[in-house]
N, C-alpha and C. Protein backbone atom coordinates (compact mmCIF):
# COMPACT_ATOMS: atom_id res chain seq x y z
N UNK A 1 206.66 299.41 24.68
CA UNK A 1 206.80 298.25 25.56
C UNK A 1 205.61 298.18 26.52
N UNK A 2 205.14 296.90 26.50
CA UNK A 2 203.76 296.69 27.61
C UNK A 2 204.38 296.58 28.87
N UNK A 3 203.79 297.18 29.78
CA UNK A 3 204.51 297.23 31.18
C UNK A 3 203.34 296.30 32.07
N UNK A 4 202.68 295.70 31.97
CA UNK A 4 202.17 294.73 31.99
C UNK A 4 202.52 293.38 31.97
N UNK A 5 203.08 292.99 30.83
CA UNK A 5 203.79 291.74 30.61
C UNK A 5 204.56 291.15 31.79
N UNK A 6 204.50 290.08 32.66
CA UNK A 6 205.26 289.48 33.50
C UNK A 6 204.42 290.28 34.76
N UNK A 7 203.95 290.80 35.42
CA UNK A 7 203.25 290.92 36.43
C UNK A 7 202.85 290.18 36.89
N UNK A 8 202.58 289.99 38.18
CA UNK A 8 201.79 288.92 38.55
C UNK A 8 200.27 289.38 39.86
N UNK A 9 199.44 289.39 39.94
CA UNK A 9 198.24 289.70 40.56
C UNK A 9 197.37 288.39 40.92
N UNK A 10 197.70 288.48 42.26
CA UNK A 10 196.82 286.95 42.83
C UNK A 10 198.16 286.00 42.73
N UNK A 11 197.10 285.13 41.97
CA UNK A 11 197.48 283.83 41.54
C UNK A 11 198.07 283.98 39.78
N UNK A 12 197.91 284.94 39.54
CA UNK A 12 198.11 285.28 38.14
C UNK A 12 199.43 286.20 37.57
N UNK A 13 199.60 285.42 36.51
CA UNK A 13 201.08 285.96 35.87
C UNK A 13 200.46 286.42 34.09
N UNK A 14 200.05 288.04 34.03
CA UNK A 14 200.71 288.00 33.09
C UNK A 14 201.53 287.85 31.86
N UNK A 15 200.84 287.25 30.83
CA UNK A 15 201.78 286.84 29.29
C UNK A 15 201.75 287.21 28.15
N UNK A 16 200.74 288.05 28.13
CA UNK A 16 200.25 288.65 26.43
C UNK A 16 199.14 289.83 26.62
N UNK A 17 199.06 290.61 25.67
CA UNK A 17 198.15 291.68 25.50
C UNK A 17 197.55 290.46 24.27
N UNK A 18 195.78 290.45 24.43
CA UNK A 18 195.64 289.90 23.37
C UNK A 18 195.10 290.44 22.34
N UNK A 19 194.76 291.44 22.29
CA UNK A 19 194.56 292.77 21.66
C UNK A 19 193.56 292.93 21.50
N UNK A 20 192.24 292.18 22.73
CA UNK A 20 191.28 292.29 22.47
C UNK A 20 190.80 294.05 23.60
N UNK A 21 189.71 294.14 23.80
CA UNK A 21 188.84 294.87 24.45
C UNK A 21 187.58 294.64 25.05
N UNK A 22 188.00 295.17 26.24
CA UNK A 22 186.04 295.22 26.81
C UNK A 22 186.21 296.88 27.45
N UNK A 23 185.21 297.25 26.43
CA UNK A 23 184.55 299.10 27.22
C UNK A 23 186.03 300.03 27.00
N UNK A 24 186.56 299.58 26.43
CA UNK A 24 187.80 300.59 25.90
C UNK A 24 189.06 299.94 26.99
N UNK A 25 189.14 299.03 27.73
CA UNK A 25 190.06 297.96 28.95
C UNK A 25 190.86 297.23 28.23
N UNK A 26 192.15 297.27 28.03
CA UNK A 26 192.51 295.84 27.48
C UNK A 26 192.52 294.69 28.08
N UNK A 27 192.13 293.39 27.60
CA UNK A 27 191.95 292.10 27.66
C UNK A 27 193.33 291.11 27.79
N UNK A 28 194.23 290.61 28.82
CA UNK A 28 195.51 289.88 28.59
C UNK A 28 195.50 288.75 28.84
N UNK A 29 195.94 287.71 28.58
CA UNK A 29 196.41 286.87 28.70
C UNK A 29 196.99 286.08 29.92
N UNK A 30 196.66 285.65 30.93
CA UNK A 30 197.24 285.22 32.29
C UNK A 30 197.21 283.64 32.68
N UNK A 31 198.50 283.63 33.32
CA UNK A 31 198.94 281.86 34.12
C UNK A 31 198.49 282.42 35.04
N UNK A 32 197.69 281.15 35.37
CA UNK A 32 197.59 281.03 36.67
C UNK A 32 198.56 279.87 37.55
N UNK A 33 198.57 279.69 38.90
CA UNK A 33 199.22 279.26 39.13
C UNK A 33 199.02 277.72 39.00
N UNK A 34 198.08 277.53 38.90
CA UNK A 34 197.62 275.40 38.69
C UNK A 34 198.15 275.48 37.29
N UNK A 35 198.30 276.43 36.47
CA UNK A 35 198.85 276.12 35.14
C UNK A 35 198.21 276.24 33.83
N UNK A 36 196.47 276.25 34.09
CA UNK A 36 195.57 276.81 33.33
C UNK A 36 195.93 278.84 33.26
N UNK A 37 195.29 278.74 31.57
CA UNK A 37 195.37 280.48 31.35
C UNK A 37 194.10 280.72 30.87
N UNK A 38 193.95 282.34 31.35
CA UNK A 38 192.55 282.82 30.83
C UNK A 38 193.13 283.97 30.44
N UNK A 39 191.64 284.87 30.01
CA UNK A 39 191.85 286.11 29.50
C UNK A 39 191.21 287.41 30.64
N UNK A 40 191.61 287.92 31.02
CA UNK A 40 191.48 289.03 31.57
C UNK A 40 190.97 290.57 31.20
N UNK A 41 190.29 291.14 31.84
CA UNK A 41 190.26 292.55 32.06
C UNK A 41 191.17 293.36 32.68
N UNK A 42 191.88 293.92 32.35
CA UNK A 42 193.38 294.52 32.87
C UNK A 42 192.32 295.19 34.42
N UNK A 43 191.24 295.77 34.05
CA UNK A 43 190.65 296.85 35.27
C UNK A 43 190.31 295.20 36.51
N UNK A 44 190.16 294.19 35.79
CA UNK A 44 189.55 293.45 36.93
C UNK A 44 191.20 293.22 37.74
N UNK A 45 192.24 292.90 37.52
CA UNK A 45 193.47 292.57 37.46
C UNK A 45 193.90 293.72 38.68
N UNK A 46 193.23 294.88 38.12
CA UNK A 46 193.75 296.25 39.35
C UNK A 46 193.08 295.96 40.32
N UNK A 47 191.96 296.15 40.28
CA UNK A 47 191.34 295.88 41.47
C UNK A 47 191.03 294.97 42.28
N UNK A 48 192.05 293.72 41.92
CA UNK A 48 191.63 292.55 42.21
C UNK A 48 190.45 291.55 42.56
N UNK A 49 189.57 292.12 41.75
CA UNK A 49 188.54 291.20 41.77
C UNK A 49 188.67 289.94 41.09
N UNK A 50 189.58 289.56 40.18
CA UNK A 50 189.89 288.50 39.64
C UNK A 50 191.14 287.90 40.03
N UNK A 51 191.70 287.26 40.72
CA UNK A 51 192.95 286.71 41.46
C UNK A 51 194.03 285.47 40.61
N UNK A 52 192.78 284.44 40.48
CA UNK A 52 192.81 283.16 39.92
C UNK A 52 191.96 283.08 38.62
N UNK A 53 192.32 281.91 38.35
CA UNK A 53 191.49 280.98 37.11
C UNK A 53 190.46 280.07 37.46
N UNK A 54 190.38 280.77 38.74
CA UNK A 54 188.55 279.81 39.21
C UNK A 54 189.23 278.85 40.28
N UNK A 55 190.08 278.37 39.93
CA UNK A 55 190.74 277.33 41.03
C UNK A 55 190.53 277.55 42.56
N UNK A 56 190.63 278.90 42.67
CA UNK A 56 191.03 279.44 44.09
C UNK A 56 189.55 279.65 44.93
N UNK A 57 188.25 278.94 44.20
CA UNK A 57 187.24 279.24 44.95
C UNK A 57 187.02 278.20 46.27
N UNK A 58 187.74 277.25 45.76
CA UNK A 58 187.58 276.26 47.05
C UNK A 58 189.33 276.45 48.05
N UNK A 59 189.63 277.71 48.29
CA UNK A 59 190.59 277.88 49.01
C UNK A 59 190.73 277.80 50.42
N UNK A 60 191.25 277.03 50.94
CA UNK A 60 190.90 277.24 52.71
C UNK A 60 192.09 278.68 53.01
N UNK A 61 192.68 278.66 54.39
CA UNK A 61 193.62 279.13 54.73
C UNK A 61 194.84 278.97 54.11
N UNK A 62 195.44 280.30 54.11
CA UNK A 62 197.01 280.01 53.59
C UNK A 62 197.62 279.22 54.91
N UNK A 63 198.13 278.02 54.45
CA UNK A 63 199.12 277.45 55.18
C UNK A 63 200.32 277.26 55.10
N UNK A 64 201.36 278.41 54.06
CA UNK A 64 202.39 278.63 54.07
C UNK A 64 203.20 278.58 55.23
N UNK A 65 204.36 277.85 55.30
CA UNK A 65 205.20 278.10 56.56
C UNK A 65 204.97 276.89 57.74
N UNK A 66 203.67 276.46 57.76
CA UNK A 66 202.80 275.58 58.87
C UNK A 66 203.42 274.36 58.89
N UNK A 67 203.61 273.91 59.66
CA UNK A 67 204.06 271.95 60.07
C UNK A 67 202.95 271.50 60.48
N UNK A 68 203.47 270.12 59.77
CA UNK A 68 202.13 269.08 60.40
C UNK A 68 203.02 267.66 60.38
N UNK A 69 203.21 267.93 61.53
CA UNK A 69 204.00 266.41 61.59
C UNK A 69 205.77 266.55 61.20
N UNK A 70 205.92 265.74 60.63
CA UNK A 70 206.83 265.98 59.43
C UNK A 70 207.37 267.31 58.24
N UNK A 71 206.00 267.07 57.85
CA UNK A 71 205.43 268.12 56.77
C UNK A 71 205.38 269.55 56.97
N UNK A 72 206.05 270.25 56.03
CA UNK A 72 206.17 272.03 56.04
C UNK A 72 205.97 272.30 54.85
N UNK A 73 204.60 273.24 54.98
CA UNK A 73 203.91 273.66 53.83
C UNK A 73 204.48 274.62 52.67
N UNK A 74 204.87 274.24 52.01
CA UNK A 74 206.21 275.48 51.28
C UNK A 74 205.08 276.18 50.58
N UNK A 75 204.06 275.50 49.55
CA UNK A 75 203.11 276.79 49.03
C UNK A 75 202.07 275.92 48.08
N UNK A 76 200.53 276.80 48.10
CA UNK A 76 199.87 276.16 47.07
C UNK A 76 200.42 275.47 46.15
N UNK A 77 199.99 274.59 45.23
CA UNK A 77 200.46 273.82 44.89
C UNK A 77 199.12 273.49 43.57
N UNK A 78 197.92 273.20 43.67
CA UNK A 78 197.22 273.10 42.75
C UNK A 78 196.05 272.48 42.98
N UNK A 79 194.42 272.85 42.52
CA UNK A 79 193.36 272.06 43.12
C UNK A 79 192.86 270.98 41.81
N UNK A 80 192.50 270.19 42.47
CA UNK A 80 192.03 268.98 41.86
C UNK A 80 190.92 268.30 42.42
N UNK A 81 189.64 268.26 41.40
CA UNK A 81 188.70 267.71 42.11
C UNK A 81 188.08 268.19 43.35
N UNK A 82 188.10 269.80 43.43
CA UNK A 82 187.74 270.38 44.55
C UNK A 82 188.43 270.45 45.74
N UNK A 83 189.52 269.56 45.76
CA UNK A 83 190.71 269.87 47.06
C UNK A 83 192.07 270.57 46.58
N UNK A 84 192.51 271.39 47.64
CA UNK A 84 193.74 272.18 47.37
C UNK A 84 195.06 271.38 47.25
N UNK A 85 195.51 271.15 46.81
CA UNK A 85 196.94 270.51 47.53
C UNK A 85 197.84 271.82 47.66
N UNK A 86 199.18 271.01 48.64
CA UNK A 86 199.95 272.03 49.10
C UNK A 86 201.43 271.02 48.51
N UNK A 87 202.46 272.09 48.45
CA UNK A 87 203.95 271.45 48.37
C UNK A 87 204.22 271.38 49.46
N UNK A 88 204.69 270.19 50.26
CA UNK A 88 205.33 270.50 51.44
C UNK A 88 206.60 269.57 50.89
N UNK A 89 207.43 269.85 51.97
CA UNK A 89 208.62 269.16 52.51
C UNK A 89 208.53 268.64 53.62
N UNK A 90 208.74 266.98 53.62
CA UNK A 90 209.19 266.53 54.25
C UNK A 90 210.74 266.65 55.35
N UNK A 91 210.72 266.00 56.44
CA UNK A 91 212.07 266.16 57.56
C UNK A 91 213.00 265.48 56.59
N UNK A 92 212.89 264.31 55.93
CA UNK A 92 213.61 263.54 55.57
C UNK A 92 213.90 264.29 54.33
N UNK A 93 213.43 264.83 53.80
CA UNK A 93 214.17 265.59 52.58
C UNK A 93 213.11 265.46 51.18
N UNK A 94 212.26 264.66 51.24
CA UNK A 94 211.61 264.34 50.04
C UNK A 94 210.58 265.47 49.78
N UNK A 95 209.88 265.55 49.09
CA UNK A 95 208.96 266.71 48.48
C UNK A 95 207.56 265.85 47.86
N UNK A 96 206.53 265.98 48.58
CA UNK A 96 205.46 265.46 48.17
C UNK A 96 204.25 266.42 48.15
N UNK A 97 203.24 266.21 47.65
CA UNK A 97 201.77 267.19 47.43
C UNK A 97 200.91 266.57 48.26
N UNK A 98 200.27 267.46 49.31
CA UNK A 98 199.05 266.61 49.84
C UNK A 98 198.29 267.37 50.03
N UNK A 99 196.55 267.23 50.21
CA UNK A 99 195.45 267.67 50.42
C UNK A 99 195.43 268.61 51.20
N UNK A 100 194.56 269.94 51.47
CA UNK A 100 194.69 270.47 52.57
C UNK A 100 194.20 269.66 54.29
N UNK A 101 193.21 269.20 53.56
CA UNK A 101 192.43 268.27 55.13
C UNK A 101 193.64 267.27 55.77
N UNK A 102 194.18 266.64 54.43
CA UNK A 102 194.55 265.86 55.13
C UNK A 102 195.85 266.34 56.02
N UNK A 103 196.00 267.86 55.88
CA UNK A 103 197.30 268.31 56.47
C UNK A 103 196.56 268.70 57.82
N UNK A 104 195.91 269.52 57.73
CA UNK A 104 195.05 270.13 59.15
C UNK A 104 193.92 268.85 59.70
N UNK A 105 194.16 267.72 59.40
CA UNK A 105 193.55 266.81 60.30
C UNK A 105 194.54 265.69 60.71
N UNK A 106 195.67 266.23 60.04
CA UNK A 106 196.63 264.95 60.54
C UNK A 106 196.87 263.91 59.99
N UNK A 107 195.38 263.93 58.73
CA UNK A 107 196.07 262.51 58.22
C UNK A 107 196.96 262.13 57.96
N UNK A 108 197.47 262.86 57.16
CA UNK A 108 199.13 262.81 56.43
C UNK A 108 199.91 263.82 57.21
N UNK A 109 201.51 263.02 58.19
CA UNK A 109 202.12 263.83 58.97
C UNK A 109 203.83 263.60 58.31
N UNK A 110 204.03 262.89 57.27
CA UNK A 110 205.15 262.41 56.06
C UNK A 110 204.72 262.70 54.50
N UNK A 111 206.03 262.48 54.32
CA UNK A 111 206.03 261.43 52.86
C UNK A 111 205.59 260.44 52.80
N UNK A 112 205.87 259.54 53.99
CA UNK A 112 205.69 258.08 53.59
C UNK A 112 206.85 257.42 54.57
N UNK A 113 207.65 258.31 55.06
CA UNK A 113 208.84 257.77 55.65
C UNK A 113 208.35 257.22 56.84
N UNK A 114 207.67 258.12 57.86
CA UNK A 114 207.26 257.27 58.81
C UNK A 114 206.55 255.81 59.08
N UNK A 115 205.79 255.50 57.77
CA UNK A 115 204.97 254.58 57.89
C UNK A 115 206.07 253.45 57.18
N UNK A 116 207.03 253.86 56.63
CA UNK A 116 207.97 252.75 56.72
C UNK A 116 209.20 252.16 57.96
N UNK A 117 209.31 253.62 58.54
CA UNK A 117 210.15 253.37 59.70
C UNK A 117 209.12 252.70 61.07
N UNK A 118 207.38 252.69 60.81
CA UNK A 118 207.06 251.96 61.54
C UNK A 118 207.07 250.13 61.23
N UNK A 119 207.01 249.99 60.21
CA UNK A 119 206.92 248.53 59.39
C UNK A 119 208.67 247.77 59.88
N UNK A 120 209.12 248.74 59.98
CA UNK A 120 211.03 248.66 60.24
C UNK A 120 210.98 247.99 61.88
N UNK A 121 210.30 248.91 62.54
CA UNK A 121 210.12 249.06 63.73
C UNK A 121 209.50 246.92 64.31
N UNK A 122 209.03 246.87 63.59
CA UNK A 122 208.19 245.42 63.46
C UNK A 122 208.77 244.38 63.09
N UNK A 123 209.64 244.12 62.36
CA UNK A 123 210.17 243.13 61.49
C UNK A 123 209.10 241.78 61.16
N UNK A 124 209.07 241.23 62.42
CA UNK A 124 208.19 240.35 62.41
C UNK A 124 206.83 240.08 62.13
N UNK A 125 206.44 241.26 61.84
CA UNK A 125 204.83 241.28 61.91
C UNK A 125 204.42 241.85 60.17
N UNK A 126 204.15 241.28 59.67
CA UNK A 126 203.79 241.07 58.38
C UNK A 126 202.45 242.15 58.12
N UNK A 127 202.52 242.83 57.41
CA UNK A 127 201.68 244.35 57.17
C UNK A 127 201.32 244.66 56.06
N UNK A 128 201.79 243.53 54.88
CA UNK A 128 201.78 243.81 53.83
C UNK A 128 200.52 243.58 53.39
N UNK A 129 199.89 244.33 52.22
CA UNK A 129 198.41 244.83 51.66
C UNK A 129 198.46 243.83 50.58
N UNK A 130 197.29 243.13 50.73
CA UNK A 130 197.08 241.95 49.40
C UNK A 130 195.48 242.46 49.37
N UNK A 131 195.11 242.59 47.60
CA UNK A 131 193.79 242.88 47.56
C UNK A 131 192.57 243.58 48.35
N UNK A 132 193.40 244.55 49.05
CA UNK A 132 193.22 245.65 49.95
C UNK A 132 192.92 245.41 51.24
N UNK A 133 193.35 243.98 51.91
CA UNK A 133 193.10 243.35 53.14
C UNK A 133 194.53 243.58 53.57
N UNK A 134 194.64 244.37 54.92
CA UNK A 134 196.14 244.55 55.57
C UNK A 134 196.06 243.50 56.50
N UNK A 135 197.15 242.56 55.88
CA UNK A 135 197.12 241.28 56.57
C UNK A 135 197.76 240.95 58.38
N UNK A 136 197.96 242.39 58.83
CA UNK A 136 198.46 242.26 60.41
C UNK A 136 197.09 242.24 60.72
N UNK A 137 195.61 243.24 60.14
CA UNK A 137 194.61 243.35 61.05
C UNK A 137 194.00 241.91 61.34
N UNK A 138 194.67 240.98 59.82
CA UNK A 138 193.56 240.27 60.51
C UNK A 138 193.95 238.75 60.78
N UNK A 139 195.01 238.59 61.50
CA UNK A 139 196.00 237.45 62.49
C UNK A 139 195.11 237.28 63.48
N UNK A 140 195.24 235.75 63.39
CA UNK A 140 194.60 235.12 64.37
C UNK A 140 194.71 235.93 66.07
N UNK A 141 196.21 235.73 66.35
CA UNK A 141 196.94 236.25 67.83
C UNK A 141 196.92 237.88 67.47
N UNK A 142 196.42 238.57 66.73
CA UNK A 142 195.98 240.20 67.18
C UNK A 142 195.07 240.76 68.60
N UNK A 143 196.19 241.24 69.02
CA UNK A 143 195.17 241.67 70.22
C UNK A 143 194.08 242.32 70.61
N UNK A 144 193.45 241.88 71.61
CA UNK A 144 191.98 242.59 71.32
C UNK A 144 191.85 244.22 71.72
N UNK A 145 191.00 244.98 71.43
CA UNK A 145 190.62 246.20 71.83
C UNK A 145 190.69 246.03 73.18
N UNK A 146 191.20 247.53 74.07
CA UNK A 146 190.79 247.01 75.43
C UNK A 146 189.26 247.65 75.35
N UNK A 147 188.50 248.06 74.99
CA UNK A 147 186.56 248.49 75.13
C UNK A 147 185.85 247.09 74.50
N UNK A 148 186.86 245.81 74.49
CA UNK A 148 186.51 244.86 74.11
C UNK A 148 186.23 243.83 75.32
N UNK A 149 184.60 243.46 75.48
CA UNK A 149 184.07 243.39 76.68
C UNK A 149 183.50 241.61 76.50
N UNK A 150 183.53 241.12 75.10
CA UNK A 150 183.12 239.64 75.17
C UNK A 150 184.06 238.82 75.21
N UNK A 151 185.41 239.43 75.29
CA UNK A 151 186.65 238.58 75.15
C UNK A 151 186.63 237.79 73.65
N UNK A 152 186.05 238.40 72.63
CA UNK A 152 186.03 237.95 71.48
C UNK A 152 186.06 238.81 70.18
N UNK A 153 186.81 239.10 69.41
CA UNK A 153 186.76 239.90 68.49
C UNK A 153 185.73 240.20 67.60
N UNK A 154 185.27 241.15 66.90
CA UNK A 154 184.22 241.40 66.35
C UNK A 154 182.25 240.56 66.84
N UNK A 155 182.46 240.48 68.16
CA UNK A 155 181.50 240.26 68.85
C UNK A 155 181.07 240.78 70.09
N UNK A 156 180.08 241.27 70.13
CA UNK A 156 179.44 242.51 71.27
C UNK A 156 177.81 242.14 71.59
N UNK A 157 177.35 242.69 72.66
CA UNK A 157 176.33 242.36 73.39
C UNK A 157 175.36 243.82 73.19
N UNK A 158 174.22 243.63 72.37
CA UNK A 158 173.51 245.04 72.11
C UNK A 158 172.47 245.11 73.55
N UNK A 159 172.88 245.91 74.49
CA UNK A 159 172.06 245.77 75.69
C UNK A 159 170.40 246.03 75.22
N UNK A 160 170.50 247.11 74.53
CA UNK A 160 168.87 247.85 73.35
C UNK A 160 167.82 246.29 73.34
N UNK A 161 168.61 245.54 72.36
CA UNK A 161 167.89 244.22 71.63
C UNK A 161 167.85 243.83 73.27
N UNK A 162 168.89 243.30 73.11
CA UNK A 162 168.90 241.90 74.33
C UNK A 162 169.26 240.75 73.31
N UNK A 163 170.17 240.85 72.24
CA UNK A 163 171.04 239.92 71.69
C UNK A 163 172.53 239.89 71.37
N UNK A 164 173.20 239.18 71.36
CA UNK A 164 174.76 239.03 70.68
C UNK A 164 174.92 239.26 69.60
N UNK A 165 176.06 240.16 69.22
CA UNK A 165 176.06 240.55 67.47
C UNK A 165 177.15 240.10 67.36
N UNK A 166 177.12 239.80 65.89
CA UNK A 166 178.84 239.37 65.44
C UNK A 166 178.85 239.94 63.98
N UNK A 167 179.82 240.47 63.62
CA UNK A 167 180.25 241.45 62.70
C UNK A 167 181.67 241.33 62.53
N UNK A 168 182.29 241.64 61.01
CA UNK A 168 183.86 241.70 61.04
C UNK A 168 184.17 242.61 59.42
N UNK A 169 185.06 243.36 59.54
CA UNK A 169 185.86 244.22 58.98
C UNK A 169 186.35 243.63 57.99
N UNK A 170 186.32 243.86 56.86
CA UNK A 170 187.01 243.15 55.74
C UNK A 170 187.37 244.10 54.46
N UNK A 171 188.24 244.83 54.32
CA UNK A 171 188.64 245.69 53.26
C UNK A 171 187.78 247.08 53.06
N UNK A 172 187.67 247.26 54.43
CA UNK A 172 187.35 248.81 55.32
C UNK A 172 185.87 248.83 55.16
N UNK A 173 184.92 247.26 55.43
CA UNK A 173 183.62 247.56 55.32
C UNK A 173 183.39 246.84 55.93
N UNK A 174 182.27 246.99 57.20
CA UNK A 174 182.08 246.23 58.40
C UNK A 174 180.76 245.22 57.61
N UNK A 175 180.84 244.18 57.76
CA UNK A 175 180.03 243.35 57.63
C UNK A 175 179.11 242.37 58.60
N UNK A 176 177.70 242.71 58.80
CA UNK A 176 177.19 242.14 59.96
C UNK A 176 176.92 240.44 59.84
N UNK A 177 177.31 239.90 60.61
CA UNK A 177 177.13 238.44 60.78
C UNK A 177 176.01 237.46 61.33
N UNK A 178 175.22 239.01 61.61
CA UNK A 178 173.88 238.23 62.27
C UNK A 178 173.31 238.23 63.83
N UNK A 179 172.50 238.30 64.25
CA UNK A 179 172.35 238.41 66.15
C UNK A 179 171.99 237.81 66.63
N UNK A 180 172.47 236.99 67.59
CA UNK A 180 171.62 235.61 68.17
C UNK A 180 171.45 236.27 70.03
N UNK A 181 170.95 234.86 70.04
CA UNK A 181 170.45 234.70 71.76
C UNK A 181 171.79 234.30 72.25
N UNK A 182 171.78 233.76 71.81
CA UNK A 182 173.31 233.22 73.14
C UNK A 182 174.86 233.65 72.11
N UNK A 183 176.01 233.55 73.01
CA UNK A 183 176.70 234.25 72.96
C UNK A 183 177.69 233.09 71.55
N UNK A 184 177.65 232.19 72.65
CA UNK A 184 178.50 230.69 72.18
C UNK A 184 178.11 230.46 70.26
N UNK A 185 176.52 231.21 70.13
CA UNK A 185 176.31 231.02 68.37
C UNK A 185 177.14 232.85 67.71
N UNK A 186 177.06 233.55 68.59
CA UNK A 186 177.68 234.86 68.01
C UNK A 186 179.22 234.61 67.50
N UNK A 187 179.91 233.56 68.49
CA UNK A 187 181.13 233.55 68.85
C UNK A 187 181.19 232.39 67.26
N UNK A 188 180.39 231.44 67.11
CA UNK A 188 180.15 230.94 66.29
C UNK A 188 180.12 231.64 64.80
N UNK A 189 179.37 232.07 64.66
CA UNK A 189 179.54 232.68 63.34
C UNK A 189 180.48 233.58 63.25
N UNK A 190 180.88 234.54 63.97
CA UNK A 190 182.37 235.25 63.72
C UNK A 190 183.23 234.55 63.49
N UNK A 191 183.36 233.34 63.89
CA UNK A 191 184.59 232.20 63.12
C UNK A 191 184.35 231.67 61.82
N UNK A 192 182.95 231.94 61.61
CA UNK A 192 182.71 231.32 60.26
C UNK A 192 183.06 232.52 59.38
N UNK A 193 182.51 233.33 59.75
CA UNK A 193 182.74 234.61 58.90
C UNK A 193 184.30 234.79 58.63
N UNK A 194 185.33 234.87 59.69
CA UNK A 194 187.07 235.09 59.62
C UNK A 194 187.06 233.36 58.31
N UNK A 195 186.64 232.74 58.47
CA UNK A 195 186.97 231.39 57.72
C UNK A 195 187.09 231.66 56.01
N UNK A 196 185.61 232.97 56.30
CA UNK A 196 184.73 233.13 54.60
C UNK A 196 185.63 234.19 54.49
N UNK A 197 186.17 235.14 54.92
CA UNK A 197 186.71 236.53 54.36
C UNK A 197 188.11 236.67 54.26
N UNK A 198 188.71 235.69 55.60
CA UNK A 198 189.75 235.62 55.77
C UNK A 198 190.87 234.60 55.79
N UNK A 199 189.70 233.43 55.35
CA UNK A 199 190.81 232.43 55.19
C UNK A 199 191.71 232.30 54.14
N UNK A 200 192.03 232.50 53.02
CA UNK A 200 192.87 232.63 51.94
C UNK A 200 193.82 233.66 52.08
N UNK A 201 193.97 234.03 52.97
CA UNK A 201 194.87 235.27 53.46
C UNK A 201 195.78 234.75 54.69
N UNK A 202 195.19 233.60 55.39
CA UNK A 202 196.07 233.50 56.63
C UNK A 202 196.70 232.01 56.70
């Protein structure tokens, strides 16, 4: 009987002697935990120089146990495309995978529940995503920034130049509208611009 079989080292489980050899070492068979298998050196396996199936090179911190928000990190989970994901659990009960960044920066502090119990929170205010334009940002009666100093949305005064800029946001890419002398043509074309980007939406 291989006493080997079912072990687990690292990230690695253990499944077969494959009856190969390196330097008189046997060679086995191992899961890793993303679900890919390789072949092993039983001596690399002892000494753990081999853990994973390569996955584990872009590993940040274990964040087992950790909250973020909502979210409690139950355990690796699998990398993709160079980011880790983690299993967490949600408060509300659901079970979702998310990035490591986006756990240790906050992006993601749910499932998803909160950002519906904020939409709940609203009734009235229409939030819904058409052709990747979120149609609350861009209502006429949205209120302005308060570091908003021309009393006009997407229009600002570059003290540098010594002209008025007008610019506006349209499916997370700021688009410049041009810089004039006076304020009254800045204020001007930002309406033309909401007319061109945003009128079929409002």
């Amino acid at each position: 009987m291989n006493n080997e079989i079912g072990k687990q080292y690292g990230y690695l489980t253990v499944l077969d002697d494959t009856g190969k050899t390196y330097h008189s070492t046997k060679i086995y068979k191992c899961q890793c935990i993303c679900g890919n298998t390789i072949e092993v050196n039983i001596n690399k396996l002892h000494t753990g120089h081999v853990k994973s199936c390569g996955c584990r090179r872009f590993r940040c911190k274990d964040l087992t146990g950790q909250k973020f928000g909502r979210l409690t990190a139950l355990e690796f989970a699998y990398t993709k495309n160079k980011k880790n994901y983690w299993e967490c659990k949600c408060e509300c009960g659901n079970i979702c995978f998310v990035p490591t960044t986006y756990l240790t920066t906050r992006v993601t502090v749910s499932c998803g529940c909160k950002n519906e119990e904020n939409k709940a929170s609203f009734p009235n205010l229409d939030c819904g995503l058409v052709d990747g334009t979120m149609l609350c940002d861009i209502k006429k009666d949205r209120k302005l920034n308060k570091n908003n100093t021309s009393g006009v949305r997407g229009v600002h005064f570059d003290k540098d130049r010594g002209v008025w800029v007008a610019q506006i946001m349209f499916q997370r890419k700021a688009h410049n509208l041009g810089r004039y002398k006076t304020k009254s043509k800045a204020v001007k074309a930002r309406l033309a611009g909401e007319e061109h980007y945003f009128g079929k939406y409002r």
